[in-house]
PDB file of N, CA and C in Angstrom:
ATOM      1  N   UNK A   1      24.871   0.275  14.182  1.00  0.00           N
ATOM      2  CA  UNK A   1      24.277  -0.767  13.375  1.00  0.00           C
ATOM      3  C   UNK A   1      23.293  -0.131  12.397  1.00  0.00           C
ATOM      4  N   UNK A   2      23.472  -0.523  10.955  1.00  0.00           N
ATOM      5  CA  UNK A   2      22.327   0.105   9.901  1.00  0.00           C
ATOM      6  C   UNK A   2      21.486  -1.029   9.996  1.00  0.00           C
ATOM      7  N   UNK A   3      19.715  -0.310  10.109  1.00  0.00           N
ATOM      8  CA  UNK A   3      18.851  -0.625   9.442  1.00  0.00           C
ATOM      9  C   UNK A   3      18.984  -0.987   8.261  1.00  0.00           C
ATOM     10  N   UNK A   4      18.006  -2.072   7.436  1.00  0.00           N
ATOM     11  CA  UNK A   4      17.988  -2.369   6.162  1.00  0.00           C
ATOM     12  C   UNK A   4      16.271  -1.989   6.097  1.00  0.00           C
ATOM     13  N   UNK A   5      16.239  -1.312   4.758  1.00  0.00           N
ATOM     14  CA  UNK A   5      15.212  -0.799   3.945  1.00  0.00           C
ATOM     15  C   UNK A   5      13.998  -1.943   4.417  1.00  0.00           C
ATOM     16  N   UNK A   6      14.082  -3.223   4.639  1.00  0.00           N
ATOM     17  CA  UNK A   6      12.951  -3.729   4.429  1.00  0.00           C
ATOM     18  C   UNK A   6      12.671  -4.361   5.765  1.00  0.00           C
ATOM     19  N   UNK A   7      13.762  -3.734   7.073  1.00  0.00           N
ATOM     20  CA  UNK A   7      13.400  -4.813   8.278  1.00  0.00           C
ATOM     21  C   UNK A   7      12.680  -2.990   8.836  1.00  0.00           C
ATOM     22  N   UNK A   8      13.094  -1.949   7.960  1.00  0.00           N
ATOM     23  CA  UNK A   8      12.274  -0.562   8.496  1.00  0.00           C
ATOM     24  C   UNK A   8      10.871  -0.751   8.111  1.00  0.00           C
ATOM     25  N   UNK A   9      10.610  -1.243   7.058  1.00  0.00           N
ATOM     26  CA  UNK A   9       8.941  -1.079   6.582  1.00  0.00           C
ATOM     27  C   UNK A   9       8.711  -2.383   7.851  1.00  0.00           C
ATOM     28  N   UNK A  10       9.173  -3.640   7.516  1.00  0.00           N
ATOM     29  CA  UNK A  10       8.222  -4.064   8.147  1.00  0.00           C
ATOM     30  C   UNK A  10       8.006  -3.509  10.371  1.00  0.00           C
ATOM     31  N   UNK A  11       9.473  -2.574  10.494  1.00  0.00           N
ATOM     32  CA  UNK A  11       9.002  -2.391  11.748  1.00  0.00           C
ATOM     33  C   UNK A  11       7.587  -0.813  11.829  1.00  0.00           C
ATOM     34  N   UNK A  12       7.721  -0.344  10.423  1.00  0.00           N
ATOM     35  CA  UNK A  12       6.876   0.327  10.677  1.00  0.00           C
ATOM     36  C   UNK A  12       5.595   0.318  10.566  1.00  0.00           C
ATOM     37  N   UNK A  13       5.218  -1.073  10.317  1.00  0.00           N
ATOM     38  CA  UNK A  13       3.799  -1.505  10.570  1.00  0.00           C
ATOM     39  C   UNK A  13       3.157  -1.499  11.667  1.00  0.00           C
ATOM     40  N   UNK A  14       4.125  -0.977  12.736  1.00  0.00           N
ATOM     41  CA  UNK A  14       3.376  -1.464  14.297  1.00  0.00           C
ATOM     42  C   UNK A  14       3.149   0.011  14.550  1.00  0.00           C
ATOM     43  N   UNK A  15       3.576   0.529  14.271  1.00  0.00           N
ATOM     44  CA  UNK A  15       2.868   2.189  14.641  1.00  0.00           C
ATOM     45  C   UNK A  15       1.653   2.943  13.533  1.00  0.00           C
ATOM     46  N   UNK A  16       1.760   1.682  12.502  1.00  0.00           N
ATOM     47  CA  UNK A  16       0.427   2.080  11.476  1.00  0.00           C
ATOM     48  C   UNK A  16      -0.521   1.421  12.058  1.00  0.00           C
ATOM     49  N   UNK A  17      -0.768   0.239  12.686  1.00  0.00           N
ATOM     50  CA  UNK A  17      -1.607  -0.448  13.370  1.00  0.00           C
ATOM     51  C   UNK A  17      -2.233   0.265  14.222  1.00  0.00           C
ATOM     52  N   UNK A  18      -0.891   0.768  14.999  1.00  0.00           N
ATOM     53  CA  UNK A  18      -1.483   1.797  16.360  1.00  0.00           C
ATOM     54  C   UNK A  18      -2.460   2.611  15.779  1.00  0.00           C
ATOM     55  N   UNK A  19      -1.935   3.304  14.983  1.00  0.00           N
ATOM     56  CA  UNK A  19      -2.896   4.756  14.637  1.00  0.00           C
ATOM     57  C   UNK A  19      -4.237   4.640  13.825  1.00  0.00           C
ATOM     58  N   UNK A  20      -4.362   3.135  13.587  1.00  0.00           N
ATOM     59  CA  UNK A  20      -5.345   2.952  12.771  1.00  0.00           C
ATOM     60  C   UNK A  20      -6.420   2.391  13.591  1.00  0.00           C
ATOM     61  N   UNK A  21      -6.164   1.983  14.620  1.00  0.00           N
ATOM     62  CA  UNK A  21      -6.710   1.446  16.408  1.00  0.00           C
ATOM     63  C   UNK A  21      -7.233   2.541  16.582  1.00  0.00           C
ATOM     64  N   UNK A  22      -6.420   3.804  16.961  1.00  0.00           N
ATOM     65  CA  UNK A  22      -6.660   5.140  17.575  1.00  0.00           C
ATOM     66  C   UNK A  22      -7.436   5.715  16.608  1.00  0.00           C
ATOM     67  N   UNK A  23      -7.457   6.149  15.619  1.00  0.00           N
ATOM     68  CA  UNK A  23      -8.612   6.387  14.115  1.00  0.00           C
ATOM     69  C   UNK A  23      -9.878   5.766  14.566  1.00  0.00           C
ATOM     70  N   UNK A  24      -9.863   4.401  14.813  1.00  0.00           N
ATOM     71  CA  UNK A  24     -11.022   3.733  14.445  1.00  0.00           C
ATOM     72  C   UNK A  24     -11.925   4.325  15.962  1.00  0.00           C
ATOM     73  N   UNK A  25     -11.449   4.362  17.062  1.00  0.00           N
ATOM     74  CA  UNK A  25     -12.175   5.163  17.823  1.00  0.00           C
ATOM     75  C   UNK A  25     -12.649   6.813  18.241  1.00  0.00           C
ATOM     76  N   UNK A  26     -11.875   7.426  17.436  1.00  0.00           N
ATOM     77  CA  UNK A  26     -11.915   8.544  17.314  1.00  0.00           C
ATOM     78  C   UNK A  26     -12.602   9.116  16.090  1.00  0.00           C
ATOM     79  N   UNK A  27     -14.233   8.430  16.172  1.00  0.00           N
ATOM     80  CA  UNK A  27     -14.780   8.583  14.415  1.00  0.00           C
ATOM     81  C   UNK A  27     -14.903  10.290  14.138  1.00  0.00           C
ATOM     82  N   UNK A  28     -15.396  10.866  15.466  1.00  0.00           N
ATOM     83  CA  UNK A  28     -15.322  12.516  14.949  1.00  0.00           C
ATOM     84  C   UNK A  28     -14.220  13.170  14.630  1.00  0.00           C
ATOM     85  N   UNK A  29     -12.902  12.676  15.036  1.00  0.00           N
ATOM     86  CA  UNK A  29     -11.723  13.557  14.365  1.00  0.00           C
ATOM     87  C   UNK A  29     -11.238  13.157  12.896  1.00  0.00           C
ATOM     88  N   UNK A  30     -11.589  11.948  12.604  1.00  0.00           N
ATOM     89  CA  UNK A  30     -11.776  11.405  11.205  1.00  0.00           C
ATOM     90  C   UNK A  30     -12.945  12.120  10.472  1.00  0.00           C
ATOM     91  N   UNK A  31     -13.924  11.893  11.032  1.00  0.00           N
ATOM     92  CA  UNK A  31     -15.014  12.931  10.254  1.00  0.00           C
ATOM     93  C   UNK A  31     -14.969  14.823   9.837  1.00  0.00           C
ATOM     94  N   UNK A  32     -14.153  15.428  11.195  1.00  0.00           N
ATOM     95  CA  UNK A  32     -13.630  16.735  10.951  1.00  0.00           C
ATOM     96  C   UNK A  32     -12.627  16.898  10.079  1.00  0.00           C
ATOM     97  N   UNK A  33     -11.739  15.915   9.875  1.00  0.00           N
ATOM     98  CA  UNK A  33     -10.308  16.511   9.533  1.00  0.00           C
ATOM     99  C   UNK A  33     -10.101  15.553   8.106  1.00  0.00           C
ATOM    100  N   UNK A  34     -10.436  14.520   7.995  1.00  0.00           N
ATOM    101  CA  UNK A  34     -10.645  13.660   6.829  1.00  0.00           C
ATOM    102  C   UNK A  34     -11.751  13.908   5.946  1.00  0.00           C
ATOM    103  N   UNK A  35     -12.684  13.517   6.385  1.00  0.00           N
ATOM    104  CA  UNK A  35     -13.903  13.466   5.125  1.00  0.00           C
ATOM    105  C   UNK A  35     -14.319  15.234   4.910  1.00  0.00           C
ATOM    106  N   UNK A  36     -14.327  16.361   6.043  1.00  0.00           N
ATOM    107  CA  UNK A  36     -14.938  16.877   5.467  1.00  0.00           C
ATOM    108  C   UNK A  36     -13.441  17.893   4.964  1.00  0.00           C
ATOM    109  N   UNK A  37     -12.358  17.457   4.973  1.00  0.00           N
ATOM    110  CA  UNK A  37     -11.364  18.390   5.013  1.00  0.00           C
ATOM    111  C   UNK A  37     -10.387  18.004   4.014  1.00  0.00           C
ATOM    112  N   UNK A  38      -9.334  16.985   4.178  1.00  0.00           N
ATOM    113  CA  UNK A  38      -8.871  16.662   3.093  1.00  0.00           C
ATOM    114  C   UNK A  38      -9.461  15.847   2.115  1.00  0.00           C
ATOM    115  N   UNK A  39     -10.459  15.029   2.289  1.00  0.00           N
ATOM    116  CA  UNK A  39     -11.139  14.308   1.129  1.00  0.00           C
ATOM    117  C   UNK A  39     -11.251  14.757   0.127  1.00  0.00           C
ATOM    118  N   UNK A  40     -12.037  16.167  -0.063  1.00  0.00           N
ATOM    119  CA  UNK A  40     -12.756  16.806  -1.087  1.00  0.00           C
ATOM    120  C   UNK A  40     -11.836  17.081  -1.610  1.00  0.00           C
ATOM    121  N   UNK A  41     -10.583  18.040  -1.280  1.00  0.00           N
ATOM    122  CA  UNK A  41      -9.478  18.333  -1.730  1.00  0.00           C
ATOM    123  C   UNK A  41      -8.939  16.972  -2.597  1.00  0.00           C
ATOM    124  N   UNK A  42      -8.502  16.299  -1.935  1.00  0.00           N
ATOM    125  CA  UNK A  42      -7.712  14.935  -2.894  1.00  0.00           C
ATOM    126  C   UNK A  42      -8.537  14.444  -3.511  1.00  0.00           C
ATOM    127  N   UNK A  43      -9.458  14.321  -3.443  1.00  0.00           N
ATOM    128  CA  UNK A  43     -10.748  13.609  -4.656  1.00  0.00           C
ATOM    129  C   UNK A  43     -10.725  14.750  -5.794  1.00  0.00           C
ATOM    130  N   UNK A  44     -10.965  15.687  -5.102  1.00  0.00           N
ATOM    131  CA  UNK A  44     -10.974  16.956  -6.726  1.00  0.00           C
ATOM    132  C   UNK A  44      -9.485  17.023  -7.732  1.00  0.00           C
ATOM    133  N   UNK A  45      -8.662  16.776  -6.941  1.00  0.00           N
ATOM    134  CA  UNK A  45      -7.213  16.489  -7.630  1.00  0.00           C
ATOM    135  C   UNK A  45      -7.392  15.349  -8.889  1.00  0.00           C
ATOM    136  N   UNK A  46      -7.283  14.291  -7.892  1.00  0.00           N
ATOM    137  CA  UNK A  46      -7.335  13.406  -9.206  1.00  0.00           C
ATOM    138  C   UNK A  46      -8.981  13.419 -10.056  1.00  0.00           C
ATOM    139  N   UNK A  47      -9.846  13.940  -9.712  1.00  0.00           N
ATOM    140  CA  UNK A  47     -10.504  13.855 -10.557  1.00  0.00           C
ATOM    141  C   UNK A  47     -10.354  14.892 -12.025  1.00  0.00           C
ATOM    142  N   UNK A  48      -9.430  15.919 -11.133  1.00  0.00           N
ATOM    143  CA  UNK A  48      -8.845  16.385 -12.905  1.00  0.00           C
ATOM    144  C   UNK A  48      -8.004  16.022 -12.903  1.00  0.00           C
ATOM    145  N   UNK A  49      -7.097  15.253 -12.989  1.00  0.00           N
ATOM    146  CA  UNK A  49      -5.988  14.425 -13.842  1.00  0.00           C
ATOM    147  C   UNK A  49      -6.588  13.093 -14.484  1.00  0.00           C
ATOM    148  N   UNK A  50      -7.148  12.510 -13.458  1.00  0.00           N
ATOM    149  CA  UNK A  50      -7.672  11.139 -14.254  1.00  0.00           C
ATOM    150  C   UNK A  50      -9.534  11.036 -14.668  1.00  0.00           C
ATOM    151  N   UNK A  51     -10.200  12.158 -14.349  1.00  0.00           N
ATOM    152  CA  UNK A  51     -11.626  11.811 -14.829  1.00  0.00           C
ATOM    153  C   UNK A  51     -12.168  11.954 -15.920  1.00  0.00           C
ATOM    154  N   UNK A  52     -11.434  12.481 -17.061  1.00  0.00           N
ATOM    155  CA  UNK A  52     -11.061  12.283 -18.621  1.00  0.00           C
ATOM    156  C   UNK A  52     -11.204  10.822 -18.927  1.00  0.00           C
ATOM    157  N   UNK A  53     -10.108  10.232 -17.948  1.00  0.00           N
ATOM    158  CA  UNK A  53      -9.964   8.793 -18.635  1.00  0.00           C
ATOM    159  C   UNK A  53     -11.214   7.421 -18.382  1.00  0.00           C
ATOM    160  N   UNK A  54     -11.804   6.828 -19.452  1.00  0.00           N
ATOM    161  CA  UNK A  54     -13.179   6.180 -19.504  1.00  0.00           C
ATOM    162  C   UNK A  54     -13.189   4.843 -18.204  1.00  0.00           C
ATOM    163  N   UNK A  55     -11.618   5.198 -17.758  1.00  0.00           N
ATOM    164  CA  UNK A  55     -11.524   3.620 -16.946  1.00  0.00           C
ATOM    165  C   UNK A  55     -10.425   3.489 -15.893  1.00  0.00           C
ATOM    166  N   UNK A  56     -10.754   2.587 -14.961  1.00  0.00           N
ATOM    167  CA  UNK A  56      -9.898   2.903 -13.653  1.00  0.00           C
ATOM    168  C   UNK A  56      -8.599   2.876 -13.428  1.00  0.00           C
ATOM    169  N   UNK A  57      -7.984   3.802 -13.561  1.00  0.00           N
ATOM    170  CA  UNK A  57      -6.460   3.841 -13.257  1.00  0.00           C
ATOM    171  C   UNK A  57      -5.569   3.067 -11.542  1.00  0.00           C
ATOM    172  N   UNK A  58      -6.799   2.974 -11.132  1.00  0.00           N
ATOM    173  CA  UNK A  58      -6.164   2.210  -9.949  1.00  0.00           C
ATOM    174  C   UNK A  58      -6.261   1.053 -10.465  1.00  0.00           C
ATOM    175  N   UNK A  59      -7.125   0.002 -11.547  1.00  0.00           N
ATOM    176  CA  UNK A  59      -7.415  -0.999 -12.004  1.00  0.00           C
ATOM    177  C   UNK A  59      -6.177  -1.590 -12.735  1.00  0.00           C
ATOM    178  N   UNK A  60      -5.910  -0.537 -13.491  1.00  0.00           N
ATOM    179  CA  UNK A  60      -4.621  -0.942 -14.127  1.00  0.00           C
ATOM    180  C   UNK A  60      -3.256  -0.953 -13.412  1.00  0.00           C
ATOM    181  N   UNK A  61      -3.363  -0.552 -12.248  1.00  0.00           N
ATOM    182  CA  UNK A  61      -2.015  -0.420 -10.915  1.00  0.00           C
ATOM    183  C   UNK A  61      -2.395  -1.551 -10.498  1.00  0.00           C
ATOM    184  N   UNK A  62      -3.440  -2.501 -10.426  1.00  0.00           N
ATOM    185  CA  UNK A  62      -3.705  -3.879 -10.064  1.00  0.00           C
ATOM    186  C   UNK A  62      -2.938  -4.951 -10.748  1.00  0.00           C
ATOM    187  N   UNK A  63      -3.459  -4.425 -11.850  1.00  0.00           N
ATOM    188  CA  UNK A  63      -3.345  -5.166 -13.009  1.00  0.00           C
ATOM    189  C   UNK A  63      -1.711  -5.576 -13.499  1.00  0.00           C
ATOM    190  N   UNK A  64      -1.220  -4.580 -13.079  1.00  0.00           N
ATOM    191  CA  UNK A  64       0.502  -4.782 -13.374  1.00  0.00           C
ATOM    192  C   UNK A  64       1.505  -4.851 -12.208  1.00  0.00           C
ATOM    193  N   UNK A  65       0.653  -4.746 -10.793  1.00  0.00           N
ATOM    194  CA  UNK A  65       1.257  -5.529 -10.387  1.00  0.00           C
ATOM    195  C   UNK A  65       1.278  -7.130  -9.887  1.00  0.00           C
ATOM    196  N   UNK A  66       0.049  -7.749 -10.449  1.00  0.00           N
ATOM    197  CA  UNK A  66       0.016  -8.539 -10.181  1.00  0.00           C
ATOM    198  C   UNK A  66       0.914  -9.664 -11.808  1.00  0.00           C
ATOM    199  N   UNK A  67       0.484  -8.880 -12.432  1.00  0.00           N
ATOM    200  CA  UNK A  67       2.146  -9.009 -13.553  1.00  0.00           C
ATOM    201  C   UNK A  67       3.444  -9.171 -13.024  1.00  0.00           C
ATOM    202  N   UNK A  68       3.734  -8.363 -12.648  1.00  0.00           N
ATOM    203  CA  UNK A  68       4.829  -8.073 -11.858  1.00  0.00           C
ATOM    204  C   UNK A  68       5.068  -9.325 -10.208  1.00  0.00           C
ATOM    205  N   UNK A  69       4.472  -9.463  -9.658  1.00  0.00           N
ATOM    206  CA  UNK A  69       4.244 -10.111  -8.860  1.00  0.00           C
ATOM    207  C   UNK A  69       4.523 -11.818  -9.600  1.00  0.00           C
ATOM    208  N   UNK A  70       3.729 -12.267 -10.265  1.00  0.00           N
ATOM    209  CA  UNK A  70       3.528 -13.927 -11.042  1.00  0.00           C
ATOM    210  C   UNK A  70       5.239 -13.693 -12.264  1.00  0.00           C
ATOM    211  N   UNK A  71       5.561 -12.750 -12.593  1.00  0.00           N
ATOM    212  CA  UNK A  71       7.159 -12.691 -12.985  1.00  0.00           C
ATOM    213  C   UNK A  71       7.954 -13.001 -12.181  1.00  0.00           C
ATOM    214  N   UNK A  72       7.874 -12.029 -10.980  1.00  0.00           N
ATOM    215  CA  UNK A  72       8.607 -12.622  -9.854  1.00  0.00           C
ATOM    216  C   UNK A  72       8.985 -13.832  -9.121  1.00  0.00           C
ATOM    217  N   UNK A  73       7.182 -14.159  -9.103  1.00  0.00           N
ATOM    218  CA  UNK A  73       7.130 -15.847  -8.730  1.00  0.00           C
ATOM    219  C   UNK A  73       8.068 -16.931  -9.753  1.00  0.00           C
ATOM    220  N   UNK A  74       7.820 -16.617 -11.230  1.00  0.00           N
ATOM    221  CA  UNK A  74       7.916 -17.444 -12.093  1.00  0.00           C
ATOM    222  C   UNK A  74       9.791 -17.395 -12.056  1.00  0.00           C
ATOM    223  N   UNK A  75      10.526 -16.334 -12.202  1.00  0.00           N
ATOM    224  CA  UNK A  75      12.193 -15.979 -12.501  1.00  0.00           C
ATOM    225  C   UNK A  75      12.525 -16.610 -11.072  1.00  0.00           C
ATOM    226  N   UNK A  76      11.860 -16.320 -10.157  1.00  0.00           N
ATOM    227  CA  UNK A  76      12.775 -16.416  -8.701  1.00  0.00           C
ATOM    228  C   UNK A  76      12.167 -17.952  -7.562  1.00  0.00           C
ATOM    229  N   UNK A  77      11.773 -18.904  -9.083  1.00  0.00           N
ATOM    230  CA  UNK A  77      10.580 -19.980  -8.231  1.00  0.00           C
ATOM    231  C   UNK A  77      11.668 -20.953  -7.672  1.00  0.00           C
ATOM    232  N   UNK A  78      12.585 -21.010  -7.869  1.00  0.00           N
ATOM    233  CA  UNK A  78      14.329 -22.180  -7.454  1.00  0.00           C
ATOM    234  C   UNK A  78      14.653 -21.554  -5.914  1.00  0.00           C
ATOM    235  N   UNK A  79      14.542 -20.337  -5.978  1.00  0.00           N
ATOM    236  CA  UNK A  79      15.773 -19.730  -4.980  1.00  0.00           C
ATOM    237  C   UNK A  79      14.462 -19.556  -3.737  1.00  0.00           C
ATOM    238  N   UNK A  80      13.127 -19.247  -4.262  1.00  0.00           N
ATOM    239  CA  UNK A  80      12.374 -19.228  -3.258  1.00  0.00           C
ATOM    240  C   UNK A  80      12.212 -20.609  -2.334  1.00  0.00           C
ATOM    241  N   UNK A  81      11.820 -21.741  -3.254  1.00  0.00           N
ATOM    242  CA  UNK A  81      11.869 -22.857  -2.619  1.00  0.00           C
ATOM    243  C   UNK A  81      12.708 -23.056  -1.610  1.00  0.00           C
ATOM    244  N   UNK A  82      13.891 -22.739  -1.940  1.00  0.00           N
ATOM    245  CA  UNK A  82      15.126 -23.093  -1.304  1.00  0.00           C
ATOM    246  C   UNK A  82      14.808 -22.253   0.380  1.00  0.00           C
ATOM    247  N   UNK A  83      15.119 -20.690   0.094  1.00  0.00           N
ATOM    248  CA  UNK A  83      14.898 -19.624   1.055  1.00  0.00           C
ATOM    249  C   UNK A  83      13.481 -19.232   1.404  1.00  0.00           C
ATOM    250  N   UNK A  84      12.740 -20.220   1.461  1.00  0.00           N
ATOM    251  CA  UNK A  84      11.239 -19.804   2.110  1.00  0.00           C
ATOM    252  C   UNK A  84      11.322 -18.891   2.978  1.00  0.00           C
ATOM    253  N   UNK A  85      11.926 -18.576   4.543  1.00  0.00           N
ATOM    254  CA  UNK A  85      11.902 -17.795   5.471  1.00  0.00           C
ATOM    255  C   UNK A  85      12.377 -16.619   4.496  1.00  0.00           C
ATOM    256  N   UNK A  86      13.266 -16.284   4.060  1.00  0.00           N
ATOM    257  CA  UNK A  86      13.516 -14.917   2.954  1.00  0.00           C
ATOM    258  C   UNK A  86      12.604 -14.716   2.236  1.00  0.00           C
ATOM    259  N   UNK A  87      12.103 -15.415   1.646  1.00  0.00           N
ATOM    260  CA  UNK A  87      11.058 -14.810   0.302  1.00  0.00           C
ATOM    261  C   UNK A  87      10.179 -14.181   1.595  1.00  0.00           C
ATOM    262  N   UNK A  88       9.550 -15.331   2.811  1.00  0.00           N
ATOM    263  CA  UNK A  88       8.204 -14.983   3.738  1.00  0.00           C
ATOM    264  C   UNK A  88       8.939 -13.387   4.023  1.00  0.00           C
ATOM    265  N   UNK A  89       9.994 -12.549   4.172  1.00  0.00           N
ATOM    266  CA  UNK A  89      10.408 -11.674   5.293  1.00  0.00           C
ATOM    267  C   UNK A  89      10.245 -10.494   3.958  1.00  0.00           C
ATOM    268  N   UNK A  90      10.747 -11.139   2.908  1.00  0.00           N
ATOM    269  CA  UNK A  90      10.578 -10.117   1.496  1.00  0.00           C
ATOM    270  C   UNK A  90       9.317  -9.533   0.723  1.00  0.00           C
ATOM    271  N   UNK A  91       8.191 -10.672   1.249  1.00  0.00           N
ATOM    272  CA  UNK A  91       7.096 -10.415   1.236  1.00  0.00           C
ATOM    273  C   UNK A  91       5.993  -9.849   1.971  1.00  0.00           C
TER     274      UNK A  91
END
């Protein structure tokens, strides 16, 4: 039997939960291995690719998808009505 692309994401929410349970009590291995370890590293990355630019590039990843999102709503507002439980499982 194949998996479908979107019944995998949503089963893989239950092992992101887990680990984010297990994170939240384990503040010193988050503090060793996160903040003082990869943070600096990935913060210094994008800060030379995007700290040139005067304004937030995650702002504008908001910004279009919530474009993207109210298109969706607006092209697909017939078929959702109809398939509520689908749109809820697609969402």
């Amino acid at each position: 039997m194949k998996i479908s692309f979107k019944n995998a994401v949503a089963l893989s929410l239950i092992p992101q939960i887990v680990i984010v349970k297990w994170l939240g009590k384990h503040s010193e291995f988050v503090e060793n291995y996160y903040s003082t370890g990869f943070y600096p590293f990935i913060s210094g990355v994008f800060r030379i690719l995007f700290g040139w630019i005067p304004f937030s590039i995650g702002d504008l990843i908001y910004f279009a998808l919530i474009i993207l999102a109210l298109t969706y709503l607006f092209r697909n507002r017939k078929s959702i009505w109809k398939n509520k439980l689908s749109f809820a499982r697609n969402v």
